[in-house]
N, C-alpha and C. Protein backbone atom coordinates (compact mmCIF):
# COMPACT_ATOMS: atom_id res chain seq x y z
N UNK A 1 91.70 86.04 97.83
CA UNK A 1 92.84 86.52 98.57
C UNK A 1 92.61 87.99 98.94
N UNK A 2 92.90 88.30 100.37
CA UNK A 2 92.84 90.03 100.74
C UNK A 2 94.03 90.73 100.04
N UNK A 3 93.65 91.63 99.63
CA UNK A 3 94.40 92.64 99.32
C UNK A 3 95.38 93.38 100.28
N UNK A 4 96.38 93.72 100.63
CA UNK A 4 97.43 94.34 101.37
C UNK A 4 97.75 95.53 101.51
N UNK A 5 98.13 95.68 100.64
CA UNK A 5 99.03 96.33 99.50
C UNK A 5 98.73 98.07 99.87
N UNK A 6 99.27 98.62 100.55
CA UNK A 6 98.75 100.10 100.61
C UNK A 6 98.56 100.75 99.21
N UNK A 7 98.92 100.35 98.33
CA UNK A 7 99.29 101.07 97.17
C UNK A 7 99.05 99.77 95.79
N UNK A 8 98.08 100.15 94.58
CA UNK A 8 98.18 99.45 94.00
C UNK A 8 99.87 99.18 92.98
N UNK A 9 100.22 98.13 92.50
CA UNK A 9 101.32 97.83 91.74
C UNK A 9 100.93 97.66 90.48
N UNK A 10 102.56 98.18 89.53
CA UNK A 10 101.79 97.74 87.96
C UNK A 10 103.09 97.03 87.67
N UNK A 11 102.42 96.31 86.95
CA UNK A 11 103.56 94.73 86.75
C UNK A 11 104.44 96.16 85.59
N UNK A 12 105.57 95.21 85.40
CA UNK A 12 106.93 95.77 84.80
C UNK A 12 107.49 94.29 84.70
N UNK A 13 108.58 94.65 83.50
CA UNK A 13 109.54 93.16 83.26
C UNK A 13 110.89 94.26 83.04
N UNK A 14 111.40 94.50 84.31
CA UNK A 14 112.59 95.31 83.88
C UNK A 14 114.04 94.81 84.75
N UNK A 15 115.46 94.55 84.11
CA UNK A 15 116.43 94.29 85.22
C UNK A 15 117.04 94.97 85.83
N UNK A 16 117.39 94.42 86.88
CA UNK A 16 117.75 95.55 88.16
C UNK A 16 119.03 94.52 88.80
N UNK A 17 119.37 95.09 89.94
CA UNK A 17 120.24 94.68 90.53
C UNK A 17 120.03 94.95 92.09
N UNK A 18 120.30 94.00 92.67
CA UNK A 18 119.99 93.99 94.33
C UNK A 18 121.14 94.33 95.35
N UNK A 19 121.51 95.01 95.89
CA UNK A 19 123.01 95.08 96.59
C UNK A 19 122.64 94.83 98.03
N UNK A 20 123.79 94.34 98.56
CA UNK A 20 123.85 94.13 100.06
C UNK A 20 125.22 93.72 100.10
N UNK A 21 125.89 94.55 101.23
CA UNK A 21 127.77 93.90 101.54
C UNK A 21 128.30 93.86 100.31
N UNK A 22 128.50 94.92 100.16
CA UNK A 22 129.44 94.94 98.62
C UNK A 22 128.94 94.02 97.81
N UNK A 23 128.20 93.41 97.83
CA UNK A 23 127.99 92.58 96.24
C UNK A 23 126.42 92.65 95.37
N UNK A 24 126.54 92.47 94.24
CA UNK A 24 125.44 92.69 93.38
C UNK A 24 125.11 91.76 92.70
N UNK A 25 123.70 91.67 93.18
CA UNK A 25 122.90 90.06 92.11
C UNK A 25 122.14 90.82 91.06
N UNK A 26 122.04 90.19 90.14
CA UNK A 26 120.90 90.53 88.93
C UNK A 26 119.68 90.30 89.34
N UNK A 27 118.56 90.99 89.29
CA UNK A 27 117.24 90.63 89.39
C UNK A 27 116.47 91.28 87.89
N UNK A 28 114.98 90.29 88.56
CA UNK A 28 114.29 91.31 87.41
C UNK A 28 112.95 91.48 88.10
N UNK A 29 112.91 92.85 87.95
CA UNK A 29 111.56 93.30 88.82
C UNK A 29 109.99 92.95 87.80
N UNK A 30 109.76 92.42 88.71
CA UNK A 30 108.05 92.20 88.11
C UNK A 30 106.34 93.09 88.16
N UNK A 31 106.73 93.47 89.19
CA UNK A 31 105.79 94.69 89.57
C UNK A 31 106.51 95.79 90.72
N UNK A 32 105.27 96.95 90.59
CA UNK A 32 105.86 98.14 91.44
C UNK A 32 104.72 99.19 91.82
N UNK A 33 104.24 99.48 93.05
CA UNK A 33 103.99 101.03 93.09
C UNK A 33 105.06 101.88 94.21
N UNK A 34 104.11 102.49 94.79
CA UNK A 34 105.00 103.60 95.14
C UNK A 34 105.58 103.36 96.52
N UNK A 35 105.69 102.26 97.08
CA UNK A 35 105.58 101.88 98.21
C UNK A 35 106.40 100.41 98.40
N UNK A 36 106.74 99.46 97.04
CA UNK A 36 107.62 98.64 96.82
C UNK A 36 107.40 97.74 95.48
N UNK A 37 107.96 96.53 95.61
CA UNK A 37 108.82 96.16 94.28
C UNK A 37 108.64 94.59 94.37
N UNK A 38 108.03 93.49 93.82
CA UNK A 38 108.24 92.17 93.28
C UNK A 38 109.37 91.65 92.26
N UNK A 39 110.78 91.41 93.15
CA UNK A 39 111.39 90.78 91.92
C UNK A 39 111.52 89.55 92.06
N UNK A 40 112.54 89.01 90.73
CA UNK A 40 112.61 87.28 91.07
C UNK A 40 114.32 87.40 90.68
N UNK A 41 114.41 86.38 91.53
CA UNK A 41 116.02 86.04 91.33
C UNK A 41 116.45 84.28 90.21
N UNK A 42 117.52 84.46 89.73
CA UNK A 42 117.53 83.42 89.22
C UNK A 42 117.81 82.06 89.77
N UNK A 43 118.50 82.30 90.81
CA UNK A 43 118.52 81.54 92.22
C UNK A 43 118.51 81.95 93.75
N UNK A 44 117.81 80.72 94.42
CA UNK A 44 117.52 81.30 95.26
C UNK A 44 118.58 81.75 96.37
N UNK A 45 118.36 82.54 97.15
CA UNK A 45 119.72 83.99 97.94
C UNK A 45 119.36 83.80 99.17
N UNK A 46 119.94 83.74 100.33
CA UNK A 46 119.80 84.11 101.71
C UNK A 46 120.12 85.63 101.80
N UNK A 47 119.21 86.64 101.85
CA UNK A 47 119.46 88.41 101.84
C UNK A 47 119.44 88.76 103.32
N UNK A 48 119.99 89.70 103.50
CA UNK A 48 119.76 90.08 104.92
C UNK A 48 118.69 91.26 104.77
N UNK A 49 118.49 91.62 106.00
CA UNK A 49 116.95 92.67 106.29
C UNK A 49 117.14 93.85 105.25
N UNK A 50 118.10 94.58 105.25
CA UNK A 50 118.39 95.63 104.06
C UNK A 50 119.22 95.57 103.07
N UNK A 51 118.36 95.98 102.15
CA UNK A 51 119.14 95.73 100.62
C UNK A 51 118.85 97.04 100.02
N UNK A 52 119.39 96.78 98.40
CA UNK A 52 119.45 98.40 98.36
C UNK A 52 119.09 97.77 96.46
N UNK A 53 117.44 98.40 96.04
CA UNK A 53 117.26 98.02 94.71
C UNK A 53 118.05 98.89 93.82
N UNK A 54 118.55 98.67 92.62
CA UNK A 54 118.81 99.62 91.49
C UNK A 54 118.10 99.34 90.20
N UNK A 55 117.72 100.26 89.44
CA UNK A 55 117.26 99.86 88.00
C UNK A 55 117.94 100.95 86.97
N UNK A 56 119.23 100.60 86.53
CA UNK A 56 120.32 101.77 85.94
C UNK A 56 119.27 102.54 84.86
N UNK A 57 118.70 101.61 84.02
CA UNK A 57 117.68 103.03 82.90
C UNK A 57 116.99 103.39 83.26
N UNK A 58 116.52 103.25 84.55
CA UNK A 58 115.03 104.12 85.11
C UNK A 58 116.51 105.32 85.98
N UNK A 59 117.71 105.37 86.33
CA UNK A 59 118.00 105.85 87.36
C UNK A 59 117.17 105.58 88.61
N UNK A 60 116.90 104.46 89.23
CA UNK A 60 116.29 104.42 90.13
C UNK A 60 117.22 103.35 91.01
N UNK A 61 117.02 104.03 92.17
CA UNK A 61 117.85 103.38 93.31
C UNK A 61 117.01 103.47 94.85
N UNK A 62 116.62 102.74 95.56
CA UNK A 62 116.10 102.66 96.50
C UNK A 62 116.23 101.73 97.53
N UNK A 63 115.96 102.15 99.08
CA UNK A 63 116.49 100.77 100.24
C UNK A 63 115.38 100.12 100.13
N UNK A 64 115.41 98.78 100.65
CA UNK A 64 114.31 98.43 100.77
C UNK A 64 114.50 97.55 101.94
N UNK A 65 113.56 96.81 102.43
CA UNK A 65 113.70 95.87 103.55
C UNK A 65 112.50 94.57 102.79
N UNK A 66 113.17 93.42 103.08
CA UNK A 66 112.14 91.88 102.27
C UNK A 66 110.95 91.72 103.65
N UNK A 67 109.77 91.59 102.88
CA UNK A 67 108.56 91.97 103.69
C UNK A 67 108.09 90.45 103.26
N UNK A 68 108.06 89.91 101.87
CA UNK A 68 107.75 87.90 101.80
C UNK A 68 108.23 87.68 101.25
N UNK A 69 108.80 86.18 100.94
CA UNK A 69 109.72 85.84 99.68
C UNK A 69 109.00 84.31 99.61
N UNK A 70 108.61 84.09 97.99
CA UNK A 70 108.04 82.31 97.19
C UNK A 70 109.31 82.29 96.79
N UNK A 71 110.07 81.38 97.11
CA UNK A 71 110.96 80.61 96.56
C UNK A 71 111.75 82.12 95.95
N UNK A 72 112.04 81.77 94.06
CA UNK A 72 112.74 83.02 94.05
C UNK A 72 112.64 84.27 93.50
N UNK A 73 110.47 84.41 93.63
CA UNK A 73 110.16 85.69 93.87
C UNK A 73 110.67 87.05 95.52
N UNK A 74 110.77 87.86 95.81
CA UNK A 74 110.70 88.62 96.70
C UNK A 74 110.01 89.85 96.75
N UNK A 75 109.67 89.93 97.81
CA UNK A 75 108.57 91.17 97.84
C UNK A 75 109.41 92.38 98.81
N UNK A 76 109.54 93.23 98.34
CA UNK A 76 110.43 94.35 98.56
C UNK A 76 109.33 95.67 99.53
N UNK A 77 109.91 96.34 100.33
CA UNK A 77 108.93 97.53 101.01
C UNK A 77 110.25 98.78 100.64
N UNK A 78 109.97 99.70 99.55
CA UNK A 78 111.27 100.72 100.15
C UNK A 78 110.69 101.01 101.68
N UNK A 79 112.04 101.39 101.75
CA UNK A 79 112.26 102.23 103.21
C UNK A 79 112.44 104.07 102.79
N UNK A 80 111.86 104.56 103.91
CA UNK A 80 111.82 106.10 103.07
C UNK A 80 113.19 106.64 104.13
């Protein structure tokens, strides 16, 4: 498989939360570099183009836009 990825990722098992239109799903992010984010949902979601990641103990909050989604992995790009 080619590599993509501008940026290598380092896997993480941490939960987060996904927002879009006032509402918030649980996720849990699986990998990350500096450039975006693999999470998985516990079911699968129809998301629209922008969402907005959070991870409350990292303080980390970022937009992102869904770049591929397996079933109910998603592959996240922040947006800067």
């Amino acid at each position: 498989m080619i590599e993509k990825r501008a940026a290598q990722r380092h896997r993480v098992f941490k939960g987060g939360t996904i927002t879009f239109e006032n509402s918030g799903i649980p996720c849990t992010v699986r990998n990350m570099s500096a450039g975006g984010a693999a999470i998985d949902l516990d079911t699968p979601v129809t998301l629209p183009p922008s969402i907005t990641l959070s991870i409350t103990r990292d303080d980390f909050v970022r937009n992102c836009r869904t770049v591929w989604r397996s079933d109910k992995r998603i592959g996240l790009a922040f947006v800067q």
